[in-house]
N, C-alpha and C. Protein backbone atom coordinates (compact mmCIF):
# COMPACT_ATOMS: atom_id res chain seq x y z
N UNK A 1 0.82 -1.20 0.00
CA UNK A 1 0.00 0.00 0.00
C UNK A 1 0.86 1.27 0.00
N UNK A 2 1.57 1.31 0.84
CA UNK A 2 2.97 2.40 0.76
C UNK A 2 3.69 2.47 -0.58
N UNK A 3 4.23 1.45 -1.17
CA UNK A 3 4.53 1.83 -2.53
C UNK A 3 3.38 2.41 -3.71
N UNK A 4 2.33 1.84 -3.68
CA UNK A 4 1.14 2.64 -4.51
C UNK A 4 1.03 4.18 -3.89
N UNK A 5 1.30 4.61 -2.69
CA UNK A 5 0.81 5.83 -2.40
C UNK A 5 1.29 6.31 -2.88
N UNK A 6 3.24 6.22 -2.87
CA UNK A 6 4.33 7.01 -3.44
C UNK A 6 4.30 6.70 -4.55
N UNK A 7 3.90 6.03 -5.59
CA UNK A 7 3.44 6.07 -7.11
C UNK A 7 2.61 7.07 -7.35
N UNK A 8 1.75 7.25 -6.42
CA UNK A 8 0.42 8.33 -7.11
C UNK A 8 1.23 9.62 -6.69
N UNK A 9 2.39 9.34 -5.08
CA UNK A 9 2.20 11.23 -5.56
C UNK A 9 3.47 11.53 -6.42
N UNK A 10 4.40 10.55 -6.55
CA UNK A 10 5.48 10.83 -7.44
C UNK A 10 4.81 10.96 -8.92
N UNK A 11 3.61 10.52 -9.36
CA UNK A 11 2.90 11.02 -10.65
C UNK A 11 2.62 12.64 -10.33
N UNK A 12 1.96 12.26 -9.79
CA UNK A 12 0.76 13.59 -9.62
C UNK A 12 2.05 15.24 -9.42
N UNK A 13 3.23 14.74 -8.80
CA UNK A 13 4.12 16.01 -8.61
C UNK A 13 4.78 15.82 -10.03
N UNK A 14 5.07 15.09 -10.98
CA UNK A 14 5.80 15.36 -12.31
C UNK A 14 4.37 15.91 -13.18
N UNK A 15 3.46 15.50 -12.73
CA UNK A 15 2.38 15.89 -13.72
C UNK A 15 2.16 17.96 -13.55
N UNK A 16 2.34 17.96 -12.56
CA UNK A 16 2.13 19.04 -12.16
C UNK A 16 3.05 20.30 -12.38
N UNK A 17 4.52 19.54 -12.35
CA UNK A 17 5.72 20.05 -12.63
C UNK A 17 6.08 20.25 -14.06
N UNK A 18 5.53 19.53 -14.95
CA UNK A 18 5.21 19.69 -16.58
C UNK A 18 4.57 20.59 -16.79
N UNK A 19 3.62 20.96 -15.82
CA UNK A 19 2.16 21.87 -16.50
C UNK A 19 2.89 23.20 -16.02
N UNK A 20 4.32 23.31 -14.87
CA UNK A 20 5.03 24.78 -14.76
C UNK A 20 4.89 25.45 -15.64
N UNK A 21 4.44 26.92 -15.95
CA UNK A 21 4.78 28.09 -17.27
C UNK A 21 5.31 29.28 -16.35
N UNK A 22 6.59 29.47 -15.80
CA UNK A 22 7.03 30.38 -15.19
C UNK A 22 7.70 31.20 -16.41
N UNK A 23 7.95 32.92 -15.78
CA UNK A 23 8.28 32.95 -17.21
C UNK A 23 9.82 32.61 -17.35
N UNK A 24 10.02 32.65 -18.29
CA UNK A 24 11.04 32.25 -19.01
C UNK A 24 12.77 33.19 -18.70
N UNK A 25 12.55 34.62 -18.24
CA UNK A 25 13.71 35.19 -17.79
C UNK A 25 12.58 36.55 -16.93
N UNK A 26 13.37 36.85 -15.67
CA UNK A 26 13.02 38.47 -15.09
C UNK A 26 14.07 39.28 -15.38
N UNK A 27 13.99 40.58 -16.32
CA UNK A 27 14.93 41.23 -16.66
C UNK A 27 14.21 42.49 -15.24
N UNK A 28 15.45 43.38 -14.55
CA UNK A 28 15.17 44.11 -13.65
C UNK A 28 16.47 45.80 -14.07
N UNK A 29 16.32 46.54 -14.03
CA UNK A 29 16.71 47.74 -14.19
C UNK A 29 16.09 48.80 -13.49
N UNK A 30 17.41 49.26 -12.73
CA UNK A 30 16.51 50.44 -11.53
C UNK A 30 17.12 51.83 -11.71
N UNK A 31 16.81 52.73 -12.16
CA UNK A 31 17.50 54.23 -12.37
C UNK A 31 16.45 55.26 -11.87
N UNK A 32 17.14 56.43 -11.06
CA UNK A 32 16.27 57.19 -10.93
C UNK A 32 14.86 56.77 -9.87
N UNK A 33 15.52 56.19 -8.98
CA UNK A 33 14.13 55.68 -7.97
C UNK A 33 13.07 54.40 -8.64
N UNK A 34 13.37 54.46 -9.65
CA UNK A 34 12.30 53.51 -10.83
C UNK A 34 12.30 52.31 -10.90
N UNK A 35 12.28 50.89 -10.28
CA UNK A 35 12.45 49.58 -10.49
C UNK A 35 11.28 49.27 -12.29
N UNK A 36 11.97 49.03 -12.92
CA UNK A 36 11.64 48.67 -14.38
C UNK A 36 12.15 46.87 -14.50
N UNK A 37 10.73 46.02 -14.81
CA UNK A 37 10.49 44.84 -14.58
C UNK A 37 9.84 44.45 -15.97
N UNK A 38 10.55 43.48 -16.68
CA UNK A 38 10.49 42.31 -17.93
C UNK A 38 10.02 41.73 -17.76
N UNK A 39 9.20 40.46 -17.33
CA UNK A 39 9.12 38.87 -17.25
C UNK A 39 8.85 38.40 -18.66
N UNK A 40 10.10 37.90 -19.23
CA UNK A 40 9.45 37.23 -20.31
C UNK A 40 8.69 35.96 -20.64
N UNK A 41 7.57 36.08 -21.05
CA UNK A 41 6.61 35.18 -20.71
C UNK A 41 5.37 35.00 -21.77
N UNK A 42 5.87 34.48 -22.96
CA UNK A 42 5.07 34.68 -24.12
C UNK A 42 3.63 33.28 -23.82
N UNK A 43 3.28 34.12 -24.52
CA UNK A 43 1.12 33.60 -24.02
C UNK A 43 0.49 33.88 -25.18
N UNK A 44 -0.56 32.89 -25.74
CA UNK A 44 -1.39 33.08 -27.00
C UNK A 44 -2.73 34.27 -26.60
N UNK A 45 -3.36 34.03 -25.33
CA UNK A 45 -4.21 34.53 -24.76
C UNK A 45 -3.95 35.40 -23.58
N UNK A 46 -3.39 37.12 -23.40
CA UNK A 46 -3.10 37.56 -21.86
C UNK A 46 -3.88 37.97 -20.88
N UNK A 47 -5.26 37.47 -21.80
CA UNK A 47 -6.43 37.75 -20.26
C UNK A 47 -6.38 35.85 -19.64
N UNK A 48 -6.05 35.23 -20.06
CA UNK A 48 -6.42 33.80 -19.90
C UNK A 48 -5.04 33.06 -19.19
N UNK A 49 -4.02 33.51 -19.10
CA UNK A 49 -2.75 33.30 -19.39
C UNK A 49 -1.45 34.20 -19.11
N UNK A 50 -1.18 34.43 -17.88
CA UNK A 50 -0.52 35.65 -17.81
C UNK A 50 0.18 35.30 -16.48
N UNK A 51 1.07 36.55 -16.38
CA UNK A 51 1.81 37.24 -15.46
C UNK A 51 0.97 37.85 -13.90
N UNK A 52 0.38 37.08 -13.04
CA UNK A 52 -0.85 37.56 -11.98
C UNK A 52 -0.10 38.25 -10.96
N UNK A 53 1.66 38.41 -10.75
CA UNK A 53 1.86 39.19 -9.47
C UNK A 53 3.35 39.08 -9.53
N UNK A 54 3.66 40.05 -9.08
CA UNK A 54 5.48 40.30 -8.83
C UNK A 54 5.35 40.96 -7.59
N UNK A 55 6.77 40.26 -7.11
CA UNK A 55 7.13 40.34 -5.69
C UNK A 55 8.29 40.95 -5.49
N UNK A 56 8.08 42.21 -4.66
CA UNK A 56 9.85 43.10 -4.90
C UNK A 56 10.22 42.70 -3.48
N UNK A 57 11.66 42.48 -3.04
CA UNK A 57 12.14 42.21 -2.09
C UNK A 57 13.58 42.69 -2.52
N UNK A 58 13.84 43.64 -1.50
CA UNK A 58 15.21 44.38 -0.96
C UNK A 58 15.78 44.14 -0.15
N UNK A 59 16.84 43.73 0.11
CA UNK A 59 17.66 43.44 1.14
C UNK A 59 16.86 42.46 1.38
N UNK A 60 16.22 41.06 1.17
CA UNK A 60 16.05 40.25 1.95
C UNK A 60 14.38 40.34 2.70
N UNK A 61 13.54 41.44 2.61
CA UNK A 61 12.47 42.24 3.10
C UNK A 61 11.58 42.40 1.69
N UNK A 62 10.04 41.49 1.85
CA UNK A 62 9.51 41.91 0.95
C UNK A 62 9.02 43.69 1.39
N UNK A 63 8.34 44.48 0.06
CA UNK A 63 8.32 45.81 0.08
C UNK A 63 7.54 45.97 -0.71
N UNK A 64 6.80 45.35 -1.73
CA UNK A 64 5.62 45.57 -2.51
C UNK A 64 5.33 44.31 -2.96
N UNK A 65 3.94 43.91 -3.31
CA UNK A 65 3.79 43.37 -4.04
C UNK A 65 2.62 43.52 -4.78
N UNK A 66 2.31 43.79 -6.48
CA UNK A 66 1.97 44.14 -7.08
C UNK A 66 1.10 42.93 -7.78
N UNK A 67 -0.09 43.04 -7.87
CA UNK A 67 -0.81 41.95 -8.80
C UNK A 67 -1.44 42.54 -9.90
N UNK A 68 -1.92 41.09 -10.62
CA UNK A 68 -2.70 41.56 -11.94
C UNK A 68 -3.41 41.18 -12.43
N UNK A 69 -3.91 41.41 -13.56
CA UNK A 69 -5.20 40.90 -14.26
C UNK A 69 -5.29 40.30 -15.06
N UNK A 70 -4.16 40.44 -16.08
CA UNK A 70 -3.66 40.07 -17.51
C UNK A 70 -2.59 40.54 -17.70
N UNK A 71 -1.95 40.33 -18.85
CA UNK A 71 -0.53 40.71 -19.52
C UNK A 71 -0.85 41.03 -20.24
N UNK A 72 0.49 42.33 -20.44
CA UNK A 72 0.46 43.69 -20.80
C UNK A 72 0.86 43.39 -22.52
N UNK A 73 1.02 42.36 -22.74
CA UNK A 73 1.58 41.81 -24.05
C UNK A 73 1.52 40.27 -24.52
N UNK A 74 2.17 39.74 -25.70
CA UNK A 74 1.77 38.53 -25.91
C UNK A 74 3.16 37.69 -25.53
N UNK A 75 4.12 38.84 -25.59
CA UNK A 75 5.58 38.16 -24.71
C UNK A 75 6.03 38.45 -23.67
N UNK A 76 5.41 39.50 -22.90
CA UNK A 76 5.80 39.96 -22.13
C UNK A 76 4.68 40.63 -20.72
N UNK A 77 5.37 41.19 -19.47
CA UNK A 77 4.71 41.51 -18.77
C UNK A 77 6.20 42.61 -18.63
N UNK A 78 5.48 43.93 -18.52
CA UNK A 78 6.69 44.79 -17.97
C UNK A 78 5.34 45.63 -17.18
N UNK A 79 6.40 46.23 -16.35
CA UNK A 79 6.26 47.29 -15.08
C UNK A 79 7.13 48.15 -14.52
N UNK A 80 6.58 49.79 -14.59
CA UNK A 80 7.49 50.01 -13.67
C UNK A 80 7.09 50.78 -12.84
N UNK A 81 7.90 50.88 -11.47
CA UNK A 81 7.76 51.29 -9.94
C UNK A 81 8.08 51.98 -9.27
N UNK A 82 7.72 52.41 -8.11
CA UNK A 82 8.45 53.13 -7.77
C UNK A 82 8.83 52.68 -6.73
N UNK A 83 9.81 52.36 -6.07
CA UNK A 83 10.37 51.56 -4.58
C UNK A 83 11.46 52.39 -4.20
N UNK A 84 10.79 53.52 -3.23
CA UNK A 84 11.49 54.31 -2.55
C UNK A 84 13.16 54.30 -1.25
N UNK A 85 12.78 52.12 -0.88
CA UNK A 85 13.46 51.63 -0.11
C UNK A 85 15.09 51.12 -0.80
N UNK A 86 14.74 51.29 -2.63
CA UNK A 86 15.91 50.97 -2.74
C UNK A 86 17.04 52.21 -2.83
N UNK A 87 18.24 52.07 -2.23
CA UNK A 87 19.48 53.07 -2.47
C UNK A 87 20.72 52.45 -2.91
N UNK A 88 21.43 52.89 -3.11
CA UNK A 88 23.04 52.33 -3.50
C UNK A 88 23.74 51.29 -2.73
N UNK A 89 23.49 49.97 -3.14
CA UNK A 89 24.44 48.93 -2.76
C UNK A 89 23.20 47.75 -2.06
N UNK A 90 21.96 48.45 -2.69
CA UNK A 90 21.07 47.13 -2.31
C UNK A 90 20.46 46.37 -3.22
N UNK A 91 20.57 45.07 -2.40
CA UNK A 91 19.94 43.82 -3.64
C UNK A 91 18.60 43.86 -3.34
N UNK A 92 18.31 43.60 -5.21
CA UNK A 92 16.87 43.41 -5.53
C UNK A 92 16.62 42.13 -5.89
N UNK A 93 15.59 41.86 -5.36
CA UNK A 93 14.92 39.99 -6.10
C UNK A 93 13.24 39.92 -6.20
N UNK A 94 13.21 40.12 -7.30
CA UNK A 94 11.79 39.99 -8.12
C UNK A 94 11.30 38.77 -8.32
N UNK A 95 9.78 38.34 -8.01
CA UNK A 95 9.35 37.32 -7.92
C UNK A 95 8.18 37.03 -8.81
N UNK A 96 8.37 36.58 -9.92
CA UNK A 96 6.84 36.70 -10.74
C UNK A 96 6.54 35.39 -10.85
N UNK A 97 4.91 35.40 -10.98
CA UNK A 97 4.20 34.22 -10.74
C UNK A 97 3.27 34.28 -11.78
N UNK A 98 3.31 33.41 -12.59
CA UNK A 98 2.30 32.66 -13.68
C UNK A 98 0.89 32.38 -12.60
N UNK A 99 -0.25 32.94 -13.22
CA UNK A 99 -1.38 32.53 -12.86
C UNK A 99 -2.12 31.21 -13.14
N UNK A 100 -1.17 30.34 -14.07
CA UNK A 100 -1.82 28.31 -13.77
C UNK A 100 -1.18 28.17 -13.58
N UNK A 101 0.62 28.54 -13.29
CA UNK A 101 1.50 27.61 -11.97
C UNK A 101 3.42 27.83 -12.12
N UNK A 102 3.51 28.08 -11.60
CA UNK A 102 5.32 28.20 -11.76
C UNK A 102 5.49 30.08 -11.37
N UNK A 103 7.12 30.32 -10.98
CA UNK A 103 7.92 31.05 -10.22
C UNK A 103 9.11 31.61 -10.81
N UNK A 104 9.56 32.19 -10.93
CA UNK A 104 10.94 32.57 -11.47
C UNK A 104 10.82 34.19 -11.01
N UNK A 105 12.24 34.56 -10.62
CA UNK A 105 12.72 35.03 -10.12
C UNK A 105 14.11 36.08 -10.81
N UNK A 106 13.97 37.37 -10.70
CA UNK A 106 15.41 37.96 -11.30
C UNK A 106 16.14 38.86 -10.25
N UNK A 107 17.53 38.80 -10.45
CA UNK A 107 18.11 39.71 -9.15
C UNK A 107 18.69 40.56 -9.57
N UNK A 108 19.55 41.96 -9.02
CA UNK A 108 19.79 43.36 -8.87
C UNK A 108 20.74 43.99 -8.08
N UNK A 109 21.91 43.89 -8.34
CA UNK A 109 22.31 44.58 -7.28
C UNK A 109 22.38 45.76 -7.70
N UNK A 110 22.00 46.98 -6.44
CA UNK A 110 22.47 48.62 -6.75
C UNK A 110 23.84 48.88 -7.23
N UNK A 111 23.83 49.82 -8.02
CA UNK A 111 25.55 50.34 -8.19
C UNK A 111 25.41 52.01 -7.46
């Protein structure tokens, strides 16, 4: 009975892990107070299929997080922000999340 259980969930987690659509790269650029956010993440449909939320975290401290409705494009989701907490010599790590499933992540350090 123990080996059938771990059959069903070792299916059920590759099944699930296939169906991931994270996007594909987070491009991040910050000038001028402005966090400017890429996720590339091409989609046939961006009300159906999209980019639902990015997660800004500085130093280690989330500090916004921004959701959505759809994507802003058919390859892309861009944004930009304003995150008053970042200054010179701090790391950024952006967190975007596909709305049917998967994570990816881009990082920043200040100059």
């Amino acid at each position: 009975m123990k080996k059938l259980v771990l059959l069903v969930a070792f299916i059920s987690f590759t099944v699930v892990s296939l169906k991931a659509d994270p996007a594909k790269k987070v491009n991040l650029t910050f000038n001028n107070g402005v966090l400017s956010i890429e996720a590339v993440h091409p989609v046939k449909n961006v009300s159906a299929h999209y980019i639902d939320q990015f997660t800004v975290n500085v130093n280690g401290k989330t500090v916004k997080t921004v959701k959505l409705s759809q994507q802003s494009s058919k390859e892309a989701e861009t944004l930009d922000i304003a995150v008053p907490e970042i200054k010179s010599g701090s790391e950024i790590e952006v967190i975007s999340r596909c709305n049917q499933f998967g994570k990816k992540a881009g990082k920043l350090k200040v100059k």
